[in-house]
C-alpha atoms as a PDB file:
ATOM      1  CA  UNK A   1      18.175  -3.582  -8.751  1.00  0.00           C
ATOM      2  CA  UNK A   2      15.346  -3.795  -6.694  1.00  0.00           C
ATOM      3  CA  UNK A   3      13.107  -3.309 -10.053  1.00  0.00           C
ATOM      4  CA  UNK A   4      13.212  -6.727 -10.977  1.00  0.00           C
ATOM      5  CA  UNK A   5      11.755  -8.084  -7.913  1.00  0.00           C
ATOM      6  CA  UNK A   6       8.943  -5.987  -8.421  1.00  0.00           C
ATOM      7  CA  UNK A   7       8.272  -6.904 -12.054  1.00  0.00           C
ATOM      8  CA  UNK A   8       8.201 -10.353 -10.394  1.00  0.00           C
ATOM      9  CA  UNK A   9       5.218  -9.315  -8.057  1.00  0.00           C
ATOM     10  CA  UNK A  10       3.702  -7.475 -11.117  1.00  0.00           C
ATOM     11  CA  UNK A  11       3.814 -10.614 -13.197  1.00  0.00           C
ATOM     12  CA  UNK A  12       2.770 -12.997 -10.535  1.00  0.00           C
ATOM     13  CA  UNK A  13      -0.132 -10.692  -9.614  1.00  0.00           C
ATOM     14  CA  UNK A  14      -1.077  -9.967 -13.142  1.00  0.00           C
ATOM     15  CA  UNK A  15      -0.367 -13.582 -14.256  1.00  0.00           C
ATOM     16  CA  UNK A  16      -2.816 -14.859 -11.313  1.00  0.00           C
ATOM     17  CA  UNK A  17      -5.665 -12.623 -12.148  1.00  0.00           C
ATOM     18  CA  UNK A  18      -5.053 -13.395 -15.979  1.00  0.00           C
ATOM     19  CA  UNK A  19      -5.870 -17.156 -15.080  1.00  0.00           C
ATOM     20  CA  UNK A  20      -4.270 -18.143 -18.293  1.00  0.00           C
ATOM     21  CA  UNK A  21      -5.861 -15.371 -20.539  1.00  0.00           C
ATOM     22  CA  UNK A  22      -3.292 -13.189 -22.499  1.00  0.00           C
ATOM     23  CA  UNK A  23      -2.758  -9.931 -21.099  1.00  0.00           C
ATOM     24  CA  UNK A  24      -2.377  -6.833 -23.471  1.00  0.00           C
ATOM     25  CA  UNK A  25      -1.746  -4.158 -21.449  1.00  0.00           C
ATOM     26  CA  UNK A  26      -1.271  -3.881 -17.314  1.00  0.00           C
ATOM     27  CA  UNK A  27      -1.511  -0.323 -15.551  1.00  0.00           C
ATOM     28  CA  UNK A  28       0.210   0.024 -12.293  1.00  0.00           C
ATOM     29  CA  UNK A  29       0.403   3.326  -9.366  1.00  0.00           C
ATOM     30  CA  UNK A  30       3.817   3.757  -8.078  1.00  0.00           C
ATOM     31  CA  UNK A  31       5.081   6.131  -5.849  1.00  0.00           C
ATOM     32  CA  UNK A  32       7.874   8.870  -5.925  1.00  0.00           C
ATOM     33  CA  UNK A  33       8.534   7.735  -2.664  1.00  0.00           C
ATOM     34  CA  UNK A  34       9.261   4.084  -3.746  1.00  0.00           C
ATOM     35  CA  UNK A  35      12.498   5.042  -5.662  1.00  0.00           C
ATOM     36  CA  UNK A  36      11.741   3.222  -9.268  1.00  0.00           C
ATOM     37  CA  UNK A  37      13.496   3.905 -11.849  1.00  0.00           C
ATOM     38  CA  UNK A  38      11.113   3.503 -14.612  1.00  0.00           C
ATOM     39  CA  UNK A  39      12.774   2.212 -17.050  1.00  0.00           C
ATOM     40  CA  UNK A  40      14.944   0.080 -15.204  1.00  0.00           C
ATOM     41  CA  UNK A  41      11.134  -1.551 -14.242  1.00  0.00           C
ATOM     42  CA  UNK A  42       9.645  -1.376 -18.033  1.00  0.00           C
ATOM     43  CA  UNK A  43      13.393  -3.654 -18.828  1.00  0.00           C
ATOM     44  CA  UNK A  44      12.792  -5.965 -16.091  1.00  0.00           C
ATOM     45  CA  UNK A  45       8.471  -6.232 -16.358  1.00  0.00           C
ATOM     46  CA  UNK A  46       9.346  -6.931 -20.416  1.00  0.00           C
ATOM     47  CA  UNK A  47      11.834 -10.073 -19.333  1.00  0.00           C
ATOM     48  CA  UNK A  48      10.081 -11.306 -16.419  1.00  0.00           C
ATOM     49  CA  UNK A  49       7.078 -11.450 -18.489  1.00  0.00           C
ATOM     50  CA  UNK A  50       8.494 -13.797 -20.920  1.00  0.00           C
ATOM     51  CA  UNK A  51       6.826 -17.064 -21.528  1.00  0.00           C
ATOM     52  CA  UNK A  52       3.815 -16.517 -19.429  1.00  0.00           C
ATOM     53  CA  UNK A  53       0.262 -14.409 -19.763  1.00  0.00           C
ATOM     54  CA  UNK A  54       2.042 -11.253 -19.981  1.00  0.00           C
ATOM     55  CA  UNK A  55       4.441 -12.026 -22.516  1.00  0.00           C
ATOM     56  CA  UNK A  56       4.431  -9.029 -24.929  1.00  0.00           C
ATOM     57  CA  UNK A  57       2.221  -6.786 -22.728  1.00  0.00           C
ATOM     58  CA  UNK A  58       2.344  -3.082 -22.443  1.00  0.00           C
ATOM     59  CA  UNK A  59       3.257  -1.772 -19.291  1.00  0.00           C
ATOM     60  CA  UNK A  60       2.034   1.675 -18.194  1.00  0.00           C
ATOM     61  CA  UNK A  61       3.237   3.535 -15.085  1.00  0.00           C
ATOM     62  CA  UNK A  62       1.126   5.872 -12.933  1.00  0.00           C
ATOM     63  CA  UNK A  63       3.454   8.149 -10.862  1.00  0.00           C
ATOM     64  CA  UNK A  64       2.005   9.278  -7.718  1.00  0.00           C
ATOM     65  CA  UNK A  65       3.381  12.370  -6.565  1.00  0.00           C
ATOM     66  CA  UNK A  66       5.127  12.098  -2.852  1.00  0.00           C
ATOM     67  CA  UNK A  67       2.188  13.564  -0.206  1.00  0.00           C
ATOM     68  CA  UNK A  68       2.059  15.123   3.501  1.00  0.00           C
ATOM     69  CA  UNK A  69      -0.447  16.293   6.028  1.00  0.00           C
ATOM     70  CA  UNK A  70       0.600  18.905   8.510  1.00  0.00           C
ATOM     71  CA  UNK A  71      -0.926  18.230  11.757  1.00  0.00           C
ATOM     72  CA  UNK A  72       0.115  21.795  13.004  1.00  0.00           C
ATOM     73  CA  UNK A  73      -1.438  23.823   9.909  1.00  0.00           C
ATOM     74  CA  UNK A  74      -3.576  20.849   8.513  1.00  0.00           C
ATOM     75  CA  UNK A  75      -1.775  21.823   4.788  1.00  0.00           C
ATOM     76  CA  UNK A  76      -1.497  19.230   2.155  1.00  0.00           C
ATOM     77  CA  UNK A  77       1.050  19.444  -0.405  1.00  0.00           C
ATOM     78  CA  UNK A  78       2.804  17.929  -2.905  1.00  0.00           C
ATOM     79  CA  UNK A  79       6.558  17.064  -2.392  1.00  0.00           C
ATOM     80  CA  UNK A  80       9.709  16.974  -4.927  1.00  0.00           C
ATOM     81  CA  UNK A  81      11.893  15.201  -2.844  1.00  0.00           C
ATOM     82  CA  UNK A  82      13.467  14.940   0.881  1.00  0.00           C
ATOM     83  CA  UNK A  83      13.224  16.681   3.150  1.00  0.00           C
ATOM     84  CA  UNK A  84       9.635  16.120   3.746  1.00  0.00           C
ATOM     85  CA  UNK A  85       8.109  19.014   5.321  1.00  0.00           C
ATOM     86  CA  UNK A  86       4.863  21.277   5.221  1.00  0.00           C
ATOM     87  CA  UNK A  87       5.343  24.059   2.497  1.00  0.00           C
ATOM     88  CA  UNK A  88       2.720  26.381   4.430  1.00  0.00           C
ATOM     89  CA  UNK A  89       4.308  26.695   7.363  1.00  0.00           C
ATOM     90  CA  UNK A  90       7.581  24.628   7.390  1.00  0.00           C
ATOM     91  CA  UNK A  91       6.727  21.730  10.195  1.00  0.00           C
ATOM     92  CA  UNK A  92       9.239  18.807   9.842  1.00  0.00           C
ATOM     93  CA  UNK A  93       6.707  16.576  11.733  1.00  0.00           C
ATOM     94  CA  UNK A  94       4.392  15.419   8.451  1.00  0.00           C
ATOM     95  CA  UNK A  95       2.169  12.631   7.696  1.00  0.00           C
ATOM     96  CA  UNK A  96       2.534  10.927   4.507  1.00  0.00           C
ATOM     97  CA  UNK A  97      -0.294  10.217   2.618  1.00  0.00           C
ATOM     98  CA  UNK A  98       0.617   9.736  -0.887  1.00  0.00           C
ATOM     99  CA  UNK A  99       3.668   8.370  -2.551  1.00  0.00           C
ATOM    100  CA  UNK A 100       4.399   5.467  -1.084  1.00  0.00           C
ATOM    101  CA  UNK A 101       1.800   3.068  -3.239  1.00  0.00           C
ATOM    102  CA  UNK A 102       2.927   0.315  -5.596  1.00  0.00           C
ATOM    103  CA  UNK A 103      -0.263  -1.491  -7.037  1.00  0.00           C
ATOM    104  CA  UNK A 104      -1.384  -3.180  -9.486  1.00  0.00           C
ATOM    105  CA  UNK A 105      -4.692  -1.313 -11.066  1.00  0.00           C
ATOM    106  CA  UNK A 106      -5.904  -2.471 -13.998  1.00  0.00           C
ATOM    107  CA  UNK A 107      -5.348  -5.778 -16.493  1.00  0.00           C
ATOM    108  CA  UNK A 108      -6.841  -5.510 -19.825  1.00  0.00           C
ATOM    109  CA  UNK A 109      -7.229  -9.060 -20.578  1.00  0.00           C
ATOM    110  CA  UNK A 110      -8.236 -10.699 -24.111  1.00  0.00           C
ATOM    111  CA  UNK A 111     -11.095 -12.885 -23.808  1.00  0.00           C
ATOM    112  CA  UNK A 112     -10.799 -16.200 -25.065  1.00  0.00           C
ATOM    113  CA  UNK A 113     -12.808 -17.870 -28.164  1.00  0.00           C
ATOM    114  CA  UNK A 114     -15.093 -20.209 -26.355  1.00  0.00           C
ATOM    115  CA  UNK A 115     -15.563 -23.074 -28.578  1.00  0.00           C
ATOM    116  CA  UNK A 116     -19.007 -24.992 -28.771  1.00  0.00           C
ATOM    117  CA  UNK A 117     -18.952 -28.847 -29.093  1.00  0.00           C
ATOM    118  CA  UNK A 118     -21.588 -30.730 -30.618  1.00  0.00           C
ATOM    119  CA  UNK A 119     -22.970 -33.378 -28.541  1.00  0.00           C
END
């Protein structure tokens, strides 16, 4: 289950950027070309998360739809699985150039009370 070792890089990356502050909610872009199952990854984010920043965050998935370039036709379009080839005019030989991402976007992170001392 290659889902937990990216809730791992989620958390550390999250956890990192946190620098100790609780996070509510992190948003991450992953591609249909990265093979996630989601909810195999919302499972392994929620147990991985335990015990640090991220401990009873949400976890919201962006899925990025697979993407080629035809060099012969210069087409872009969408794909819904393999083969990847150009829907205009069929060329096997395509450049990819969406689908593949996995990245960490956004944290919302709570702001801690600052507390003044008297001196």
């Amino acid at each position: 289950m290659h889902e937990l070792a990216i809730a791992e890089a989620i958390v550390a990356i999250a956890d990192r950027h946190a620098r100790g502050r609780p996070v509510s909610r992190v948003e991450v872009a992953v591609g249909h070309l990265r093979q996630v199952v989601p909810s195999a990854l919302e499972f392994a984010f929620e147990l991985t998360a335990k015990g640090t920043s991220l401990d009873g965050a949400e976890l919201v998935l962006r899925v990025v739809p697979a993407t080629v370039s035809c060099p012969r036709c210069a087409a872009v379009s969408e794909q819904d699985g393999f083969p990847l080839r150009c829907r205009s005019c069929g060329e096997w030989d395509v450049e990819i150039v969406a689908g593949e991402e996995l990245q960490v976007e956004s944290l919302d992170v709570e702001e801690q009370e600052r507390i003044a001392y008297d001196r």
